[in-house]
N, C-alpha and C. Protein backbone atom coordinates (compact mmCIF):
# COMPACT_ATOMS: atom_id res chain seq x y z
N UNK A 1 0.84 -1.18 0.00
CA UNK A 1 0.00 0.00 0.00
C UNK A 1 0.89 1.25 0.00
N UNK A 2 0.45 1.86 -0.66
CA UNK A 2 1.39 3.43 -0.84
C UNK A 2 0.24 4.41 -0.32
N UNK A 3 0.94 5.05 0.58
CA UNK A 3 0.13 6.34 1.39
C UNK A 3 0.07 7.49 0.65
N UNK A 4 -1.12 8.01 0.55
CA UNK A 4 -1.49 9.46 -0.19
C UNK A 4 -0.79 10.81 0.89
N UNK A 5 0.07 10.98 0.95
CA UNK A 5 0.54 12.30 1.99
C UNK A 5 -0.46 13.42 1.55
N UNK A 6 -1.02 13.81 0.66
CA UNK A 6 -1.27 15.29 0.78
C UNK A 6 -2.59 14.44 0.97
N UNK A 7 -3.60 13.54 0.69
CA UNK A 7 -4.54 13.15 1.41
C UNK A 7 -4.85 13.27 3.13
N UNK A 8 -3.57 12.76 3.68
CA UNK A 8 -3.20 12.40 4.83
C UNK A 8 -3.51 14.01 5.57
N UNK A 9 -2.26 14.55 5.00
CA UNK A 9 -2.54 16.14 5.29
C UNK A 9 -3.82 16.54 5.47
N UNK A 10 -4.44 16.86 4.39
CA UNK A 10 -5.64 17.21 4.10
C UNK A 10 -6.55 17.20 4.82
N UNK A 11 -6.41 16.16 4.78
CA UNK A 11 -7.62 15.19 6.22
C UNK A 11 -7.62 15.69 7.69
N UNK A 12 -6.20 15.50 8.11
CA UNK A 12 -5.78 15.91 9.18
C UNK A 12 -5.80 17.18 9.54
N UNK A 13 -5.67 18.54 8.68
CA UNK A 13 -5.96 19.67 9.05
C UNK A 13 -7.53 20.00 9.16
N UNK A 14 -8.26 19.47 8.03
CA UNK A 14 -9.52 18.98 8.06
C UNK A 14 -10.49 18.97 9.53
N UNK A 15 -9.64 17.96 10.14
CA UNK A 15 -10.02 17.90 11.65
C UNK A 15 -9.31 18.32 12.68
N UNK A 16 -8.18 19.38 12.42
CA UNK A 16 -8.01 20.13 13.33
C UNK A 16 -7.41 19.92 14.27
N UNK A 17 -6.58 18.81 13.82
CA UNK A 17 -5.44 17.83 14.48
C UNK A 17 -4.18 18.11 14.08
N UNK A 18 -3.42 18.55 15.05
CA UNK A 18 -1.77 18.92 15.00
C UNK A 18 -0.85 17.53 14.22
N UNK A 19 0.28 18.30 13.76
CA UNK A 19 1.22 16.73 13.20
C UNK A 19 1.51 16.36 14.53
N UNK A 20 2.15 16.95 15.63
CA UNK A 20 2.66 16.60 16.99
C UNK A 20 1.40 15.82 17.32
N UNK A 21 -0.03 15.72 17.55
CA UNK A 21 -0.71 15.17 18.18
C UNK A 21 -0.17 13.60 17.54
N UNK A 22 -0.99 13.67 16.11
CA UNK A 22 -1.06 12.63 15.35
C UNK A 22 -0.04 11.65 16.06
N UNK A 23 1.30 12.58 15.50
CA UNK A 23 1.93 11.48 15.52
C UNK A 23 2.57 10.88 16.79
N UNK A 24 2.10 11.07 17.96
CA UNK A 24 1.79 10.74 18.85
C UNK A 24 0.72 9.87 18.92
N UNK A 25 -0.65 10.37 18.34
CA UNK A 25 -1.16 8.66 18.36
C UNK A 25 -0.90 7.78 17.71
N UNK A 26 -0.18 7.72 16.85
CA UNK A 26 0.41 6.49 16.18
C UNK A 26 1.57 6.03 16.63
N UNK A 27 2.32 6.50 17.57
CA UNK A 27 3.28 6.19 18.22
C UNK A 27 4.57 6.15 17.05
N UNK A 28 4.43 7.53 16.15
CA UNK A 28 5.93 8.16 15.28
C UNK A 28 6.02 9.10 16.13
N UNK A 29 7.23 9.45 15.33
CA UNK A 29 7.86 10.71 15.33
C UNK A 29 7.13 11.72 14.26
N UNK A 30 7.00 13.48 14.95
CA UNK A 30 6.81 14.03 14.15
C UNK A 30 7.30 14.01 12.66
N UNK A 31 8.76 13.80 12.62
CA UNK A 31 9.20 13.63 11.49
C UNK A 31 9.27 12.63 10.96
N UNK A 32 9.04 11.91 11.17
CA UNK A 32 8.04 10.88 10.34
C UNK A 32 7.26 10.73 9.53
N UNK A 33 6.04 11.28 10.70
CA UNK A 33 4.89 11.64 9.64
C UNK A 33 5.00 12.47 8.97
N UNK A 34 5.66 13.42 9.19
CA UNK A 34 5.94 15.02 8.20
C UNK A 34 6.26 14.13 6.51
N UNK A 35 7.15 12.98 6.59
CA UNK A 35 7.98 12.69 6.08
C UNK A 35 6.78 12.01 4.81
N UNK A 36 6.13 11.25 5.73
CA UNK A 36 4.94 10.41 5.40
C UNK A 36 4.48 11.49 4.24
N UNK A 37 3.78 12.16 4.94
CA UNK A 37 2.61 13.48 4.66
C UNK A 37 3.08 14.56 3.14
N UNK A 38 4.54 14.39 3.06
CA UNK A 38 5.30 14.80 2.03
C UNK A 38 5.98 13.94 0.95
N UNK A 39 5.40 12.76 0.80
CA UNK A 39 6.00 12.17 -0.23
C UNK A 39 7.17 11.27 0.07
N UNK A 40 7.67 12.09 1.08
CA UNK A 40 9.52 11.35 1.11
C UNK A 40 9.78 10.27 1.54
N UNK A 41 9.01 9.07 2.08
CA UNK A 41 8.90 7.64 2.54
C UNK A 41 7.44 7.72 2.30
N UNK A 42 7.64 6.13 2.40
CA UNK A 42 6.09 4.85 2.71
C UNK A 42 6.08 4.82 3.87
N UNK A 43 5.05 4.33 4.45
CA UNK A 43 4.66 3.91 5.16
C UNK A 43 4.37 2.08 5.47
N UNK A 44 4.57 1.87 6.76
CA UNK A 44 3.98 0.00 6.93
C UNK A 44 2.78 0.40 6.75
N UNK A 45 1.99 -1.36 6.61
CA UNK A 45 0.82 -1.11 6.54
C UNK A 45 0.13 -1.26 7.65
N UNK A 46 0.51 -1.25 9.09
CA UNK A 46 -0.35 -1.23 10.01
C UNK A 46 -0.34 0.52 10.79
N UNK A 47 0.81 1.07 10.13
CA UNK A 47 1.26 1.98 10.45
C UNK A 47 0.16 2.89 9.19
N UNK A 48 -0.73 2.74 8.41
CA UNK A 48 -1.01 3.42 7.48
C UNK A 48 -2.63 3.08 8.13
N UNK A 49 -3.11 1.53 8.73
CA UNK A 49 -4.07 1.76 9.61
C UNK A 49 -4.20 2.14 10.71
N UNK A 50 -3.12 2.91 11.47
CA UNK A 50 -3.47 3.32 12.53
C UNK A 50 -3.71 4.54 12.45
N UNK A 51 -3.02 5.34 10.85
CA UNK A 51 -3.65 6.81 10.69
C UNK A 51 -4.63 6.78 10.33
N UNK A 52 -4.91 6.17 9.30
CA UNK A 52 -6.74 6.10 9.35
C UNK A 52 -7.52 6.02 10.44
N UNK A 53 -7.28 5.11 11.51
CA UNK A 53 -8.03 4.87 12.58
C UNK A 53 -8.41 6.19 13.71
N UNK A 54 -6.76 7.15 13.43
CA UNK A 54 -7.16 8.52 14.38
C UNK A 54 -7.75 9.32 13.70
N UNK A 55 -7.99 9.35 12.04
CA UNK A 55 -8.30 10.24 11.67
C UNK A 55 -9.87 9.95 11.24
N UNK A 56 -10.39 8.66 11.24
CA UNK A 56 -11.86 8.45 11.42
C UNK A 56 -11.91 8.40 9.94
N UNK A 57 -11.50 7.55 9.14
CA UNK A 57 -11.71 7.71 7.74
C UNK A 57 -11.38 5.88 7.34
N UNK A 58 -12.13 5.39 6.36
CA UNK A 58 -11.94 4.40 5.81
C UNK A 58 -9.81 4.54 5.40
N UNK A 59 -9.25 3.68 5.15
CA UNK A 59 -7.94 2.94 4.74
C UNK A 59 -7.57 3.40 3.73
N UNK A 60 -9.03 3.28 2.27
CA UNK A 60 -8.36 3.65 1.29
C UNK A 60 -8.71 5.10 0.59
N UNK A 61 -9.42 6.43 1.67
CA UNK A 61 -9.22 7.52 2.01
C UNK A 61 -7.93 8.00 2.17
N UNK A 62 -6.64 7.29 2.64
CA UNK A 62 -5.51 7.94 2.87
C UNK A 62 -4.08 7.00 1.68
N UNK A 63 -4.68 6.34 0.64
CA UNK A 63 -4.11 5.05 -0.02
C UNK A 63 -3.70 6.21 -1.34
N UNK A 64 -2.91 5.98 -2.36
CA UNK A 64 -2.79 6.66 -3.70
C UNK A 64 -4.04 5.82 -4.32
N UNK A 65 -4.02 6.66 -5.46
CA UNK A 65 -5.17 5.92 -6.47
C UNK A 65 -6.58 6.24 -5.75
N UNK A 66 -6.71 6.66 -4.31
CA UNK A 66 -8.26 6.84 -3.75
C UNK A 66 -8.71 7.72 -3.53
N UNK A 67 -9.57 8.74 -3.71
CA UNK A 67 -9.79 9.39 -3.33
C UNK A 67 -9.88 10.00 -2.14
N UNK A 68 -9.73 11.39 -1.55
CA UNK A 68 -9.80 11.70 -0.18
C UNK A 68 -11.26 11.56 0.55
């Protein structure tokens, strides 16, 4: 699975959720997810359902190829 970053983003400002929170509930590093959120790495894939899971959105909401 390849993660949509500017989806990810999107979403996440969307609801008004800090990168510091986030990535705290997923148990990254800010820069991480920054990293995520910008293209510059993949993501695992349990690590790609646990952002979906804080951000309250189906899996393939935050996937390439899916829509936001």
């Amino acid at each position: 699975m390849t993660p949509n970053g500017a989806a990810i983003r999107a979403i996440r400002e969307a609801r008004e959720l800090g990168l510091n929170r986030l990535a705290h509930l997923i148990g990254k590093s800010p820069g991480y997810l920054s990293r995520v959120e910008t293209g510059q790495r993949g993501a695992a894939d349990g690590t790609l359902h646990r952002i979906a899971e804080e951000l309250h959105v189906p899996l393939a909401a935050i996937l390439k190829g899916e829509p936001p």
